[in-house]
PDB file of N, CA and C in Angstrom:
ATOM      1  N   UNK A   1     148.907 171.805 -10.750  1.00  0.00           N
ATOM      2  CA  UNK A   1     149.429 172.252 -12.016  1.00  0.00           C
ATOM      3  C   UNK A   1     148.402 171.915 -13.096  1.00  0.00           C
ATOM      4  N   UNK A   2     147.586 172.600 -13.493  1.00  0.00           N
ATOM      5  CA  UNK A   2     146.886 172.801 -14.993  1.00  0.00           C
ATOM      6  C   UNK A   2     147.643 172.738 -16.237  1.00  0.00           C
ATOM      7  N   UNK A   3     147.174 171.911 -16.991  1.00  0.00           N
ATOM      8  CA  UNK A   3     148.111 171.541 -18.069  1.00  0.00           C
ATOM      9  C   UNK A   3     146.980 171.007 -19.592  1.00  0.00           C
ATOM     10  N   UNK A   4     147.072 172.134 -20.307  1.00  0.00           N
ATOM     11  CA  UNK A   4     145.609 171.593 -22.020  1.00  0.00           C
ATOM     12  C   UNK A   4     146.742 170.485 -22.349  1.00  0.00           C
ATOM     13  N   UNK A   5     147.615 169.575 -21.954  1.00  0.00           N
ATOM     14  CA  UNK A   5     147.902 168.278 -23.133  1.00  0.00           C
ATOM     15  C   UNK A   5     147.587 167.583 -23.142  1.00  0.00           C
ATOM     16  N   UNK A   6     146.226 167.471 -21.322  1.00  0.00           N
ATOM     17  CA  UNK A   6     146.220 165.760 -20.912  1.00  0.00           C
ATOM     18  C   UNK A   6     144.722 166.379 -20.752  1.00  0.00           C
ATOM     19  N   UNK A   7     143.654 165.307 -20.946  1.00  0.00           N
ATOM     20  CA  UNK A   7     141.871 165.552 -20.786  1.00  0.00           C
ATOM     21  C   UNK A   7     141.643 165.096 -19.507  1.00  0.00           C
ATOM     22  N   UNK A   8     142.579 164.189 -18.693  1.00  0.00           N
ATOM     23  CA  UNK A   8     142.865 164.136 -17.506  1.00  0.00           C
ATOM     24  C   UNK A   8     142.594 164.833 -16.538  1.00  0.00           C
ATOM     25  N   UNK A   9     141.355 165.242 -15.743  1.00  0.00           N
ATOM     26  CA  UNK A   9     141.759 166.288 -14.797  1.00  0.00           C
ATOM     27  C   UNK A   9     141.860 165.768 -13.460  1.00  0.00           C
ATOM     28  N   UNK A  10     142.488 167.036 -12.562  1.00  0.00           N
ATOM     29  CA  UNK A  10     142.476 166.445 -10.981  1.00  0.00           C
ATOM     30  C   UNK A  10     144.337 166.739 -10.608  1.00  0.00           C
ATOM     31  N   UNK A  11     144.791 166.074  -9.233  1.00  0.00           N
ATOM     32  CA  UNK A  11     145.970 166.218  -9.395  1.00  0.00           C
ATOM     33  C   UNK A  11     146.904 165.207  -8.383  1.00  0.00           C
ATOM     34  N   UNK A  12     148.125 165.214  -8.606  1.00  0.00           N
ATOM     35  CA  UNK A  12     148.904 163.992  -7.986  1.00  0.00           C
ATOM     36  C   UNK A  12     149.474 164.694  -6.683  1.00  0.00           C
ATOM     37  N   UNK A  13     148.984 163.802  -5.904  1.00  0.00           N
ATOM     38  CA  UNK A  13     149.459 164.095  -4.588  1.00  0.00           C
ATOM     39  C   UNK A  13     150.733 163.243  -4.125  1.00  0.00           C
ATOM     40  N   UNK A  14     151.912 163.831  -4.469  1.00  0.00           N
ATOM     41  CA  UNK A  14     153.062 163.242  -4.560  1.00  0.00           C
ATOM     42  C   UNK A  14     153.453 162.795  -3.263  1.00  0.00           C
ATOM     43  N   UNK A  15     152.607 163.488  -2.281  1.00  0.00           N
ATOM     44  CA  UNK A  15     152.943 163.089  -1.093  1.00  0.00           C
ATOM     45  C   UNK A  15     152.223 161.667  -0.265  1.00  0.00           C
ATOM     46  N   UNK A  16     151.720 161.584  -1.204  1.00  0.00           N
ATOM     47  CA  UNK A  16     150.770 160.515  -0.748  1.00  0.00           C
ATOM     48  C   UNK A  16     150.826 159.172  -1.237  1.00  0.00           C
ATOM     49  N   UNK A  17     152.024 158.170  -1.561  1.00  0.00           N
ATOM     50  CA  UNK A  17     152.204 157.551  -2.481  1.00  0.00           C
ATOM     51  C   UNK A  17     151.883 156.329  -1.666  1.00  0.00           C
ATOM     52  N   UNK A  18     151.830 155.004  -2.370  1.00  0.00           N
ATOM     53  CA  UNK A  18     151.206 154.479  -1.437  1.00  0.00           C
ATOM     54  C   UNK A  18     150.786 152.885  -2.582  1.00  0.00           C
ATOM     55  N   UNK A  19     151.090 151.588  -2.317  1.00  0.00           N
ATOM     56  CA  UNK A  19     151.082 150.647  -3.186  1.00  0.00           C
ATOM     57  C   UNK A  19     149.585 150.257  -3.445  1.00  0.00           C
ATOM     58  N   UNK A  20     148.741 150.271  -4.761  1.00  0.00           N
ATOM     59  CA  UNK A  20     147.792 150.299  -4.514  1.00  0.00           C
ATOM     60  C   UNK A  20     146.904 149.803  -5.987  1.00  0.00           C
ATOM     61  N   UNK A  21     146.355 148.099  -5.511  1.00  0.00           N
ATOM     62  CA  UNK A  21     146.140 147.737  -7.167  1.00  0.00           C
ATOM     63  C   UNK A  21     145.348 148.374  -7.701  1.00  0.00           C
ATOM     64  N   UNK A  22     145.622 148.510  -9.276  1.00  0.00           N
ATOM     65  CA  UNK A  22     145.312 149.231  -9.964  1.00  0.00           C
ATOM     66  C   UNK A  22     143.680 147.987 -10.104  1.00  0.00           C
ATOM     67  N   UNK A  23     144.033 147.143 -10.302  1.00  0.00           N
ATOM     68  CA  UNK A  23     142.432 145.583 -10.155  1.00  0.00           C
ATOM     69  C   UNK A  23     141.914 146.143  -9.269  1.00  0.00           C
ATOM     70  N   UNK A  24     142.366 146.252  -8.118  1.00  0.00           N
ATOM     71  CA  UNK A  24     141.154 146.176  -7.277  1.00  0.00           C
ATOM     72  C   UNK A  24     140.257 147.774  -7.282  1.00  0.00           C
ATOM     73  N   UNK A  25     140.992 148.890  -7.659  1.00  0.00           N
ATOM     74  CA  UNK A  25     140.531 150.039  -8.051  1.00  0.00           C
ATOM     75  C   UNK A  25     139.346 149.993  -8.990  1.00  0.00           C
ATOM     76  N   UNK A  26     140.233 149.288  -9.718  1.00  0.00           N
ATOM     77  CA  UNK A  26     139.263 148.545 -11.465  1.00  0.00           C
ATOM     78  C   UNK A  26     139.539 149.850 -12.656  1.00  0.00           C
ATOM     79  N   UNK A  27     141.095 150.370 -12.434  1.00  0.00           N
ATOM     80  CA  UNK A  27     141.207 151.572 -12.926  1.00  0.00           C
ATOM     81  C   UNK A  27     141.466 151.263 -14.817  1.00  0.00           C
ATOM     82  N   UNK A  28     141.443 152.068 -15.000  1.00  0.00           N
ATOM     83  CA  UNK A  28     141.803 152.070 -16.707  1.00  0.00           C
ATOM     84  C   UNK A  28     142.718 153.145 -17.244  1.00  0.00           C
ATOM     85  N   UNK A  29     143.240 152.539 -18.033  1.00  0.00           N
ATOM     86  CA  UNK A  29     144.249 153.562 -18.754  1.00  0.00           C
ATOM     87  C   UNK A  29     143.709 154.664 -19.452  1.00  0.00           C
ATOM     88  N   UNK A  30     143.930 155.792 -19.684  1.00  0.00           N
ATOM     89  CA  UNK A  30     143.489 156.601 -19.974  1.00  0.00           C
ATOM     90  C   UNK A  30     144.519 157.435 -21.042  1.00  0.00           C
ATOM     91  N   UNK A  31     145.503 157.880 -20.699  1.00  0.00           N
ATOM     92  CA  UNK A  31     146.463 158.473 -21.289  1.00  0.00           C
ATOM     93  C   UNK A  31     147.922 158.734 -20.787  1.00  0.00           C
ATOM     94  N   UNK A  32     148.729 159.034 -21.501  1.00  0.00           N
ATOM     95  CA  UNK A  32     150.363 159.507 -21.122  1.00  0.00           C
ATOM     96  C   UNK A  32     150.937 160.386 -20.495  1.00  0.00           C
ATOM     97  N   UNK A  33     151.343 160.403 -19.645  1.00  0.00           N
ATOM     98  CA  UNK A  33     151.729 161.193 -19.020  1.00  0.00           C
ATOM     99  C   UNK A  33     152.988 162.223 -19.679  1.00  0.00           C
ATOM    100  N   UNK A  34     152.603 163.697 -19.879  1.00  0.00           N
ATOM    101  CA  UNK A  34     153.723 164.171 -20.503  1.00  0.00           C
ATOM    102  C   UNK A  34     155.445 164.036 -19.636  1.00  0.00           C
ATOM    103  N   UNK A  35     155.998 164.130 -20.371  1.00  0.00           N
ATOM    104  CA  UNK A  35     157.209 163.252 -19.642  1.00  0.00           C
ATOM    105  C   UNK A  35     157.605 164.469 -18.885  1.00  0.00           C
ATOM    106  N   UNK A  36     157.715 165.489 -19.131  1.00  0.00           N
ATOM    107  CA  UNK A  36     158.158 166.452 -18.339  1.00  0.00           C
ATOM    108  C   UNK A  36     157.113 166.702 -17.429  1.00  0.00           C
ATOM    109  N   UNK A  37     156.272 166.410 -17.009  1.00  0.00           N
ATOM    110  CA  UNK A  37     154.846 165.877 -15.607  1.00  0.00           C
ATOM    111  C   UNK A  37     155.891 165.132 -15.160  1.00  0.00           C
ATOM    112  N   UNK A  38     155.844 163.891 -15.666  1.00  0.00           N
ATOM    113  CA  UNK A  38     156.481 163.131 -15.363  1.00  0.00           C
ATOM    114  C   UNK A  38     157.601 162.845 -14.393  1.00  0.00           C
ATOM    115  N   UNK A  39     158.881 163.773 -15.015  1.00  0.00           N
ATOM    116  CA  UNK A  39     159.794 164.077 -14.566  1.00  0.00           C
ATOM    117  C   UNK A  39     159.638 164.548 -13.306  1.00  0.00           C
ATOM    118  N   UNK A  40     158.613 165.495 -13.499  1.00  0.00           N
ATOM    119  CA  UNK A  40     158.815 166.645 -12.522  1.00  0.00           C
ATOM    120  C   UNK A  40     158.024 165.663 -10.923  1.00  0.00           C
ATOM    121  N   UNK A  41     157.314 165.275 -11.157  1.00  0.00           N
ATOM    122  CA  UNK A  41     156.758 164.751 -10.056  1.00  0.00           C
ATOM    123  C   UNK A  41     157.633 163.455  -9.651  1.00  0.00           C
ATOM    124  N   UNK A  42     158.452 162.927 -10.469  1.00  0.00           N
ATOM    125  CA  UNK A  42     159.332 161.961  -9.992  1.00  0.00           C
ATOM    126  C   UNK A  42     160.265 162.346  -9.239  1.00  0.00           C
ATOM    127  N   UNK A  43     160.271 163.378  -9.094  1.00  0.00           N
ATOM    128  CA  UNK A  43     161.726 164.387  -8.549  1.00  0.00           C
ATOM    129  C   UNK A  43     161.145 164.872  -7.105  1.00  0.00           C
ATOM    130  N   UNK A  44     159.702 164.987  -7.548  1.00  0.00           N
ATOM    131  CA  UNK A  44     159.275 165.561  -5.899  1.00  0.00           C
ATOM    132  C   UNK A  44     159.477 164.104  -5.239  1.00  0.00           C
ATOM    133  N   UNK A  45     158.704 163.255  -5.493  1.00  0.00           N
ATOM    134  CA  UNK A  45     158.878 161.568  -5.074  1.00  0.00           C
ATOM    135  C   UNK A  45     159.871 161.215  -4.467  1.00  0.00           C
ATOM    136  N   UNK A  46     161.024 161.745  -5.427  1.00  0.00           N
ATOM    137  CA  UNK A  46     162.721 160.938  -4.707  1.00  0.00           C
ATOM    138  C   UNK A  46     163.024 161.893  -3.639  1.00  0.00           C
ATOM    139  N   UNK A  47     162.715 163.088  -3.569  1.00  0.00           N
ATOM    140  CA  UNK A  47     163.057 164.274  -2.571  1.00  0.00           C
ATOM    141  C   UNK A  47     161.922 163.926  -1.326  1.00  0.00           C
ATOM    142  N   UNK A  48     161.086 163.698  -1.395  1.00  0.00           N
ATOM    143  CA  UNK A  48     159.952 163.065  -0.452  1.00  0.00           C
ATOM    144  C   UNK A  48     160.441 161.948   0.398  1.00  0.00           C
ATOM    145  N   UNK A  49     160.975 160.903  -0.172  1.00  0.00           N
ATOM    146  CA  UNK A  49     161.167 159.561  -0.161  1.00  0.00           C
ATOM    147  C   UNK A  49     163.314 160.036   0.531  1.00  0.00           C
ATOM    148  N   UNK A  50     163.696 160.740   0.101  1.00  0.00           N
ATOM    149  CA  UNK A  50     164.780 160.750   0.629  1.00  0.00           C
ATOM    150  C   UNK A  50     164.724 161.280   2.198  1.00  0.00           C
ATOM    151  N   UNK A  51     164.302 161.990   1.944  1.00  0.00           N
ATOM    152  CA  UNK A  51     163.854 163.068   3.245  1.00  0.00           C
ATOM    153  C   UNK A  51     162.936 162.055   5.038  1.00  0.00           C
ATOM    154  N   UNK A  52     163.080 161.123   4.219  1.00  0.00           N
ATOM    155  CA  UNK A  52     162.425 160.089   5.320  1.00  0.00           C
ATOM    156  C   UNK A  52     163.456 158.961   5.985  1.00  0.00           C
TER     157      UNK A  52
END
């Protein structure tokens, strides 16, 4: 999903979730996630995660 709100590029592989420090990555914050992204991929997550 392509989206001009976030300078963010690339994409979430909802299927792939997975506990994973953000330290040892050495990641940085960058920006917000629009909530309706948000939403929407939280929904694939619980449907993913139920389904197991």
């Amino acid at each position: 999903m392509r989206d001009d709100r976030t300078q963010t590029t690339g994409f979430i592989m909802a299927d792939q979730t997975r506990t994973i420090s953000a330290k040892a990555r050495k990641a940085i914050h960058v920006e917000e996630l629009p909530e309706d992204i948000l939403l929407k991929v939280s929904s694939l997550i619980k449907r993913i995660l139920d389904n197991d």
